[in-house]
Protein backbone atom coordinates (compact mmCIF):
# COMPACT_ATOMS: atom_id res chain seq x y z
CA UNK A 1 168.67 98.20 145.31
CA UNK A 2 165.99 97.77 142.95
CA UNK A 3 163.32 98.38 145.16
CA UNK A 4 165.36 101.34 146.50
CA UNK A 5 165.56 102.71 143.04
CA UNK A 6 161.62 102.43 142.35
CA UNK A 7 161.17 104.18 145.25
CA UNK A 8 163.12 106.78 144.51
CA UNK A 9 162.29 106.99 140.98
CA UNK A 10 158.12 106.95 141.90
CA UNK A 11 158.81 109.88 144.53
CA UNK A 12 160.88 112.25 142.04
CA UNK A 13 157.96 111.86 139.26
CA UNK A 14 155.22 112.38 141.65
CA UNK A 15 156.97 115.74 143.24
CA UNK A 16 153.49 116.96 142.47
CA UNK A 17 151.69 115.88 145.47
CA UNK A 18 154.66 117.14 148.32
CA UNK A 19 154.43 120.47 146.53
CA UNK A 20 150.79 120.54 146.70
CA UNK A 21 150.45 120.11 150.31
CA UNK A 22 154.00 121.95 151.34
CA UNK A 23 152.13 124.96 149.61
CA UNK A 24 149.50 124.94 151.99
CA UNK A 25 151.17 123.85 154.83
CA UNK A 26 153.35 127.02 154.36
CA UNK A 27 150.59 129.50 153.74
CA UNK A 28 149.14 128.04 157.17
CA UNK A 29 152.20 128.41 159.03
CA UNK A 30 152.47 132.10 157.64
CA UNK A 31 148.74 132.74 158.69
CA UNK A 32 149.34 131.19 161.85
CA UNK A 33 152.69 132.81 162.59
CA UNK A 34 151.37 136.37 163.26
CA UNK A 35 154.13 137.91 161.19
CA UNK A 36 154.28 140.99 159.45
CA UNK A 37 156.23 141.65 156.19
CA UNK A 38 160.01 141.11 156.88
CA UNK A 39 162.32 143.82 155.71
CA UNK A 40 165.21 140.96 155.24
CA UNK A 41 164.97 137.74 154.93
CA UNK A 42 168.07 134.89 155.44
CA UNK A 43 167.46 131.30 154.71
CA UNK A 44 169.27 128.85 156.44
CA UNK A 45 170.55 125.16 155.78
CA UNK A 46 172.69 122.55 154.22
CA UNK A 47 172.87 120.06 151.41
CA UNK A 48 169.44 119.36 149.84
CA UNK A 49 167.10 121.44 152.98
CA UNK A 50 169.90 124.41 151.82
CA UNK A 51 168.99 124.03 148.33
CA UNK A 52 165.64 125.27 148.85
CA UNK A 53 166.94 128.54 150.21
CA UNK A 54 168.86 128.69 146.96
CA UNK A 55 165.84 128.65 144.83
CA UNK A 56 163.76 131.19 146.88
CA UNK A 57 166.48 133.59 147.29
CA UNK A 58 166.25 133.80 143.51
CA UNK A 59 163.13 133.92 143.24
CA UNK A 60 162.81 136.88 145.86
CA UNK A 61 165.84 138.48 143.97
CA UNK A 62 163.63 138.78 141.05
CA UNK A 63 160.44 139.61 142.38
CA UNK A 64 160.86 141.10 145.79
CA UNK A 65 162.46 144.18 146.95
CA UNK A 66 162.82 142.33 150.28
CA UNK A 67 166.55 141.79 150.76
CA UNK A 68 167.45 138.00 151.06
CA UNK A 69 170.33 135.71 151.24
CA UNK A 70 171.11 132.37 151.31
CA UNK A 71 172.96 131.07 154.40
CA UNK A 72 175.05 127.68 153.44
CA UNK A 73 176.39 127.86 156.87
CA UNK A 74 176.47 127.17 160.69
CA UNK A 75 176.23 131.48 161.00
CA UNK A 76 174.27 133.72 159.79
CA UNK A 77 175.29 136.91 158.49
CA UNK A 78 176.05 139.45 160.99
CA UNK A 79 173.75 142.45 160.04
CA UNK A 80 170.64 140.24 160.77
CA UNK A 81 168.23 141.89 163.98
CA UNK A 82 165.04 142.02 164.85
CA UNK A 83 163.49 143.19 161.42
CA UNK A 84 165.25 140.10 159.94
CA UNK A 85 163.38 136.47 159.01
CA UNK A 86 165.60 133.64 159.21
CA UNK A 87 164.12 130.28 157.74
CA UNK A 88 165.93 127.45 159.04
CA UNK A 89 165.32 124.69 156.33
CA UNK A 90 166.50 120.85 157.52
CA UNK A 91 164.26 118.04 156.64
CA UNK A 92 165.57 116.09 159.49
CA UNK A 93 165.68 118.90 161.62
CA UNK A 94 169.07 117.57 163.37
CA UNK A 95 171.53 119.19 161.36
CA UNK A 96 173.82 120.15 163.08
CA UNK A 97 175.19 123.65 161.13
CA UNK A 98 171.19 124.60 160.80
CA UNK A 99 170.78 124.61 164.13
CA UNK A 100 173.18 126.40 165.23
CA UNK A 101 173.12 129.11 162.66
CA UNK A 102 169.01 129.27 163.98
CA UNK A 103 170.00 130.10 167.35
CA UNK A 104 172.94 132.40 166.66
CA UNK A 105 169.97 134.22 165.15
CA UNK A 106 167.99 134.11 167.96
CA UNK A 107 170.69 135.54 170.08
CA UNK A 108 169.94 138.69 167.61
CA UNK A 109 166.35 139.06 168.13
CA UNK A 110 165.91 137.79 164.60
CA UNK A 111 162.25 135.63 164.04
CA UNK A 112 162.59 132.33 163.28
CA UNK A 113 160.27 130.11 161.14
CA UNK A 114 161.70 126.04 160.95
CA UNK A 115 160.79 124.18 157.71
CA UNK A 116 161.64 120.74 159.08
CA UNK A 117 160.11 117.27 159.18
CA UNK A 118 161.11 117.50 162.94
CA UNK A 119 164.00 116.86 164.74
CA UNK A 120 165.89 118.90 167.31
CA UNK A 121 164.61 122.00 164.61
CA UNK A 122 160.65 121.81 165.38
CA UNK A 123 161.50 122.13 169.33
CA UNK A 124 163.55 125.11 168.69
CA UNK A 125 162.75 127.17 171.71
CA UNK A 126 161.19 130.73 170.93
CA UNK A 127 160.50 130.06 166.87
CA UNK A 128 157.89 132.01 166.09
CA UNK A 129 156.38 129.09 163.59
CA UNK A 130 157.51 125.47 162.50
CA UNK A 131 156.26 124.09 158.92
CA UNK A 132 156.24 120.34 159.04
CA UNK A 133 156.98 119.45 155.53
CA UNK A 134 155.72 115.91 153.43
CA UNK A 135 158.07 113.12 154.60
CA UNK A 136 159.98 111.31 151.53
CA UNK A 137 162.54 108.73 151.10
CA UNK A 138 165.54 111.14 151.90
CA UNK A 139 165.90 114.46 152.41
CA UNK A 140 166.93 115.90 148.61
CA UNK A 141 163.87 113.59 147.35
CA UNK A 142 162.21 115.95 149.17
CA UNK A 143 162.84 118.92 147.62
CA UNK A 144 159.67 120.21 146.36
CA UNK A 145 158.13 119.43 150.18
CA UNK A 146 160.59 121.64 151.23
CA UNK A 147 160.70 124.07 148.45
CA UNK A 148 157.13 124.78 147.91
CA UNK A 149 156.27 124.87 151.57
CA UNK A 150 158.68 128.20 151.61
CA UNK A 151 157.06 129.60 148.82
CA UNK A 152 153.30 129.50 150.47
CA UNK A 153 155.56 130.97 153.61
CA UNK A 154 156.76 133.58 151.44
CA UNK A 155 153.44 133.87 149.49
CA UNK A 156 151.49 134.16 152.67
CA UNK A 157 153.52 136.87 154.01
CA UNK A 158 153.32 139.19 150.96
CA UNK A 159 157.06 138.67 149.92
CA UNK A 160 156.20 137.19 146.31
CA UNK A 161 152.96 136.89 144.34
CA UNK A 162 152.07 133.64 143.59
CA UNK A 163 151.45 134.07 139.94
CA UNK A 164 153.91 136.22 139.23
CA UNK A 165 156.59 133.88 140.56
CA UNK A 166 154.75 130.87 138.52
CA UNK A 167 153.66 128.79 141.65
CA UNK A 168 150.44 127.78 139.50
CA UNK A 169 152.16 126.94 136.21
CA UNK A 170 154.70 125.52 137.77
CA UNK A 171 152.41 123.22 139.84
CA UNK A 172 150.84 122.12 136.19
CA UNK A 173 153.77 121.60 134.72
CA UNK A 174 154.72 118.79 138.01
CA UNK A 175 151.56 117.31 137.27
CA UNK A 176 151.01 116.70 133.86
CA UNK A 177 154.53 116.27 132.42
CA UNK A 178 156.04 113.22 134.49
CA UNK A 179 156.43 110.90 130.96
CA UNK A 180 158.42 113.96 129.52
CA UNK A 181 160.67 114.41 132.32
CA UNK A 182 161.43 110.50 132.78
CA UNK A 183 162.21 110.64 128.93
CA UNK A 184 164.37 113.36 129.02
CA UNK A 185 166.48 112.03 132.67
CA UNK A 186 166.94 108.76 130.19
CA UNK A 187 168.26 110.30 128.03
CA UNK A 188 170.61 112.41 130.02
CA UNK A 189 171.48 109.17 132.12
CA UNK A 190 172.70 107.82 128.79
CA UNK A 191 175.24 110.83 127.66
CA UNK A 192 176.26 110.70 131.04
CA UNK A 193 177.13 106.98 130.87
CA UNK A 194 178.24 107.31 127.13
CA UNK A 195 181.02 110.38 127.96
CA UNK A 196 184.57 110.23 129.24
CA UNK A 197 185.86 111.99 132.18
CA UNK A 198 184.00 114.97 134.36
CA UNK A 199 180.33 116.51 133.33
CA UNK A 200 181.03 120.63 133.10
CA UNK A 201 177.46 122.06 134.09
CA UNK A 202 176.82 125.29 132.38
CA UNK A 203 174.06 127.56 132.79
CA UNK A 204 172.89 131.25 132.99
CA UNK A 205 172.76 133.43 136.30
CA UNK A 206 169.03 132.95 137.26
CA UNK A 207 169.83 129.32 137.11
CA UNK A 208 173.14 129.24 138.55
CA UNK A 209 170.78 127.42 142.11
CA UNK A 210 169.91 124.67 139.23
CA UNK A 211 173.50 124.25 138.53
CA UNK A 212 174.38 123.61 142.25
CA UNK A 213 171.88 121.22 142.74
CA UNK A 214 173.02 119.38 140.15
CA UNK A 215 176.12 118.90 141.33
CA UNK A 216 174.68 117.72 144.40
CA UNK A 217 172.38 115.03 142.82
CA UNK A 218 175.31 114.04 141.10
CA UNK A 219 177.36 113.20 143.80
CA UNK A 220 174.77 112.05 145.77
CA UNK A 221 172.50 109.49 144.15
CA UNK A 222 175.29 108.45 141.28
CA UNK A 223 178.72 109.26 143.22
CA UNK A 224 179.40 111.29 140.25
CA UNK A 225 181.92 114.52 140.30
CA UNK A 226 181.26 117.42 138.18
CA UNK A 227 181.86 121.04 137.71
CA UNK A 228 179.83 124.22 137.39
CA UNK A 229 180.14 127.35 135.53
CA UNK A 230 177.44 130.02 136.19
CA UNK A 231 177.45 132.72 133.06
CA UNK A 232 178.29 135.77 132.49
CA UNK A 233 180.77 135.50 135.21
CA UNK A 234 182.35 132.09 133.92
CA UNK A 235 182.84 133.91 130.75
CA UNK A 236 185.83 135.91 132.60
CA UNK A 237 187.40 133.11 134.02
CA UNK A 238 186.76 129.21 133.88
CA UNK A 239 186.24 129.69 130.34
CA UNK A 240 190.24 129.88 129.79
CA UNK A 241 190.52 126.39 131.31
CA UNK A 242 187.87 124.97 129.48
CA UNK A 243 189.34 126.12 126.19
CA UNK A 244 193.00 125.44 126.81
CA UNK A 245 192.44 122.44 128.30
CA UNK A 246 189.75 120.68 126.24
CA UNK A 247 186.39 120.37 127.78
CA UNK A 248 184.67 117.59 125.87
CA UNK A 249 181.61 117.24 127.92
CA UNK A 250 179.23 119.92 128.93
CA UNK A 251 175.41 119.81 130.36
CA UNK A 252 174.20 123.06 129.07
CA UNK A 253 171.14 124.43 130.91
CA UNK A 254 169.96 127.25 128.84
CA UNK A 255 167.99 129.61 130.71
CA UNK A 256 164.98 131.20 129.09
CA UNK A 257 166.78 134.43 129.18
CA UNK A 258 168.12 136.53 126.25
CA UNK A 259 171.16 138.02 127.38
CA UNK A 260 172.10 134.77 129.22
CA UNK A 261 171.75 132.56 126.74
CA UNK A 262 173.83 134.49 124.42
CA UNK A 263 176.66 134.28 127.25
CA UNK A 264 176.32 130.89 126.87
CA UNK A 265 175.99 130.31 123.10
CA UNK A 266 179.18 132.65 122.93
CA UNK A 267 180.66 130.06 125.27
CA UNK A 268 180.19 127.37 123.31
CA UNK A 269 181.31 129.09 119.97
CA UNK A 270 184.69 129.36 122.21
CA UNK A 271 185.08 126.09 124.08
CA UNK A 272 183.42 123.68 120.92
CA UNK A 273 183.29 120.70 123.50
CA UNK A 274 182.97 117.80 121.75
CA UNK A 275 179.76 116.41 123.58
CA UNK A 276 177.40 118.35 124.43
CA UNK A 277 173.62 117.76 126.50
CA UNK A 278 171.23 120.95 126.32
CA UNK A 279 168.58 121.31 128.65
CA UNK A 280 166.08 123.89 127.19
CA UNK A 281 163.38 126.17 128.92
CA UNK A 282 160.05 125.24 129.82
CA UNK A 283 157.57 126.98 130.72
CA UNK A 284 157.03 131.20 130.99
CA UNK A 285 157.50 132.04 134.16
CA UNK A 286 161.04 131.73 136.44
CA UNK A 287 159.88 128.84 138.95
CA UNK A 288 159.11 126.40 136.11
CA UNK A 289 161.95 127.50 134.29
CA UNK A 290 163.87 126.34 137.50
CA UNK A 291 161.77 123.14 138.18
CA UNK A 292 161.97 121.86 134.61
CA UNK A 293 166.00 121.05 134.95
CA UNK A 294 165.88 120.30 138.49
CA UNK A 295 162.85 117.72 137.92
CA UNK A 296 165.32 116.49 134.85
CA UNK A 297 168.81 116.10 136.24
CA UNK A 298 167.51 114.81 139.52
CA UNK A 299 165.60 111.67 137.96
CA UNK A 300 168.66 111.20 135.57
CA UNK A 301 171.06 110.96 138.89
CA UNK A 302 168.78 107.95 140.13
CA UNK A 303 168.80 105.98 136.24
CA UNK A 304 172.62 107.06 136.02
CA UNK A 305 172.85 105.79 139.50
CA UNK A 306 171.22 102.40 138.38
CA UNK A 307 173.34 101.49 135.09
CA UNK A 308 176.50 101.82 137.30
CA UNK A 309 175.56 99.54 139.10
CA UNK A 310 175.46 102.23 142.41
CA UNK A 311 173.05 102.14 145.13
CA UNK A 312 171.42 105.84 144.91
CA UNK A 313 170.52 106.06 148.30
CA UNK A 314 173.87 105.53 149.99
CA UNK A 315 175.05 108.00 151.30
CA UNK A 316 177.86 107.10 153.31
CA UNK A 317 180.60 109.30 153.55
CA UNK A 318 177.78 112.14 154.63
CA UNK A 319 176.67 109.65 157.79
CA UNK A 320 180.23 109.30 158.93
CA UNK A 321 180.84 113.00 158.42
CA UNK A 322 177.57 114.05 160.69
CA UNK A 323 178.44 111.88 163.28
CA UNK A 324 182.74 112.97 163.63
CA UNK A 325 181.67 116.63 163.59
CA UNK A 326 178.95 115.65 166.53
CA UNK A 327 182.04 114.31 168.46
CA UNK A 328 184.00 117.20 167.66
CA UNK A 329 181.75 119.82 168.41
C-alpha cells in the first residue's frame, strides 16, 4: 500500500504536467476537428471523467453564452440536434453509461468529440475528434488530464477565453504551490481523523462542482461518507437539519464570492458546528478558485486514506458494480 500511496500522492502534486499537455492536446483536437462554434454544448460521463464536465459547465456558465449542461447519465438530454456538441469524457473509455449516452447522441445528429485514454470511446464510429488524454494511476488521479484537455477543446473552439477563465494562473498556481497544498491536505487529513461522525461539505454555488468531487474523493480513496450543501439553496432547506439536529463537523469551502460567502457565514452564525475546517480562496480568477480546493481535498483523501489504515486505490465495490450492470445490460 505504501508504494500505492506514493504513487498516488506524487501524481496529485504534480497535476501540473497532465494539465500542461491535456491543454494542448485539446487545442489540437479542436484545430484538427474542423468544428465551428457550437450553439449548445452537453458533456457527458461518470464518476471522476463526469467530474470534468462539472467544472467546465461552470466555467462556460460564467463566461459563455453557449448553453451547456452536464450529463451524469447513460442519456443525454432530449433537445440535443445537430447544432449540439456532446463531449463524452471516460478515461477508460469503456464506461458503459458514457457510451451509450455518446451514441444516443449520435442517433440525433449531434457532433461528438471523446476525451478518453481509449477504450471502446476512441473507436466510436462517426466522432468527429478523439482527445487522448495523459494516462495516470486511476482515472480521478487524472483529473486535470481530463479537465484541462476540455478546456484547450473549449478554448480552441472560441467557447471561453483562456485568460479570462484563468487557464494561465491557474496553470501557475499547479506549478509552484505543491508544498502549500500537501500542507494544507495534512492538515485537513488530520480534522478529518480527529472528528466524530459524517464530514458536512459546505460551499457557495460556483463551487457547488468542488463540493461533489469531494464527496467522491472521499468515498473513493478513504471509504469515507459525507454530505454536501451547496449555498444559497441549502440555506432553504438542509440548514433545518443541520441546526436541529447538531452538525458538529463541517468542511467549509468559501468561495471567493461576496454574496456567497455571506450565505455561508450566515450559515454558520445559525448551525455553530462545533468543528469546523475552512478552505479559503486562492487565486483571482474562477478556475484557480476551483483548482485550489480540489488540488486540497483530493491529496487529503489519499493521507486520510493512509492513517486509516485503507488502501486508496481500492476500489472494489465500483469493479463489481461495472461488471453486474455489463451482465445485465
Amino acid at each position: 500500500m505504501s508504494k500505492q500511496r506514493q504513487t498516488f500522492i506524487d501524481y496529485y502534486l504534480d497535476w501540473y504536467k497532465p494539465a500542461v499537455q491535456g491543454l494542448e492536446t485539446g487545442k489540437k483536437i479542436a484545430e484538427e476537428s474542423g468544428l465551428e462554434k457550437p450553439e449548445k454544448i452537453v458533456f457527458c460521463g461518470m464518476g471522476g471523467s463526469g467530474a470534468t464536465g462539472l467544472y467546465a459547465s461552470k466555467i462556460l456558465e460564467t463566461y459563455s453564452d453557449t448553453v451547456s449542461y452536464p450529463e451524469l447519465s447513460h442519456q443525454p438530454p432530449s433537445w440535443i440536434d445537430k447544432d449540439t456538441l456532446v463531449i463524452a469524457l471516460s478515461y477508460s473509455g469503456n464506461t458503459l453509461e458514457t457510451l451509450h449516452c455518446a451514441r444516443k447522441a449520435l442517433e440525433k445528429n449531434a457532433s461528438i468529440i471523446a476525451v478518453t485514454r481509449g477504450g471502446e470511446l476512441s473507436k466510436l464510429e462517426n466522432a468527429m475528434a478523439v482527445a487522448i488524454v495523459p494516462e495516470a494511476p486511476a482515472p480521478r488521479a487524472g483529473f486535470t488530464g481530463m479537465l484541462y484537455t476540455t478546456l484547450g477543446i473549449l478554448e480552441g473552439l472560441g467557447l471561453i477565453n483562456g485568460d479570462n477563465v484563468g487557464i494561465g494562473e491557474s496553470l501557475k498556481f499547479l506549478k509552484n504551490q505543491k508544498k502549500t497544498v500537501y500542507d494544507h491536505a495534512k492538515n485537513l487529513a488530520e480534522w478529518l481523523r480527529n472528528i466524530r461522525g459524517i464530514p458536512v461539505i459546505v460551499t457557495g454555488a460556483s463551487m457547488c462542482p468542488v463540493a461533489v468531487r469531494a464527496k467522491n474523493e472521499l468515498a473513493e480513496n478513504s471509504k469515507t461518507k459525507s454530505i454536501i450543501g451547496c449555498f444559497p439553496e441549502s440555506g432553504h432547506n438542509d440548514i433545518v437539519a443541520w441546526a436541529s439536529e447538531g452538525t458538529d463537523n463541517l468542511l467549509v469551502i468559501f468561495t471567493g464570492e461576496d454574496f456567497e460567502d455571506k450565505t455561508l457565514q450566515a450559515a454558520l452564525s445559525i448551525i455553530s458546528p462545533l468543528s469546523t475546517h475552512r478552505l479559503t480562496p486562492a487565486g483571482e480568477k474562477l478556475l484557480t478558485r476551483l483548482i485550489y480546493p480540489t488540488w486540497t481535498i483530493g491529496v487529503a483523501s489519499i493521507e486520510y486514506a493512509v492513517m486509516r489504515g485503507i488502501d486508496p486505490v481500492e476500489i472494489t465495490p465500483i469493479d463489481n458494480y461495472k461488471r453486474k450492470l455489463k451482465l445485465m445490460l
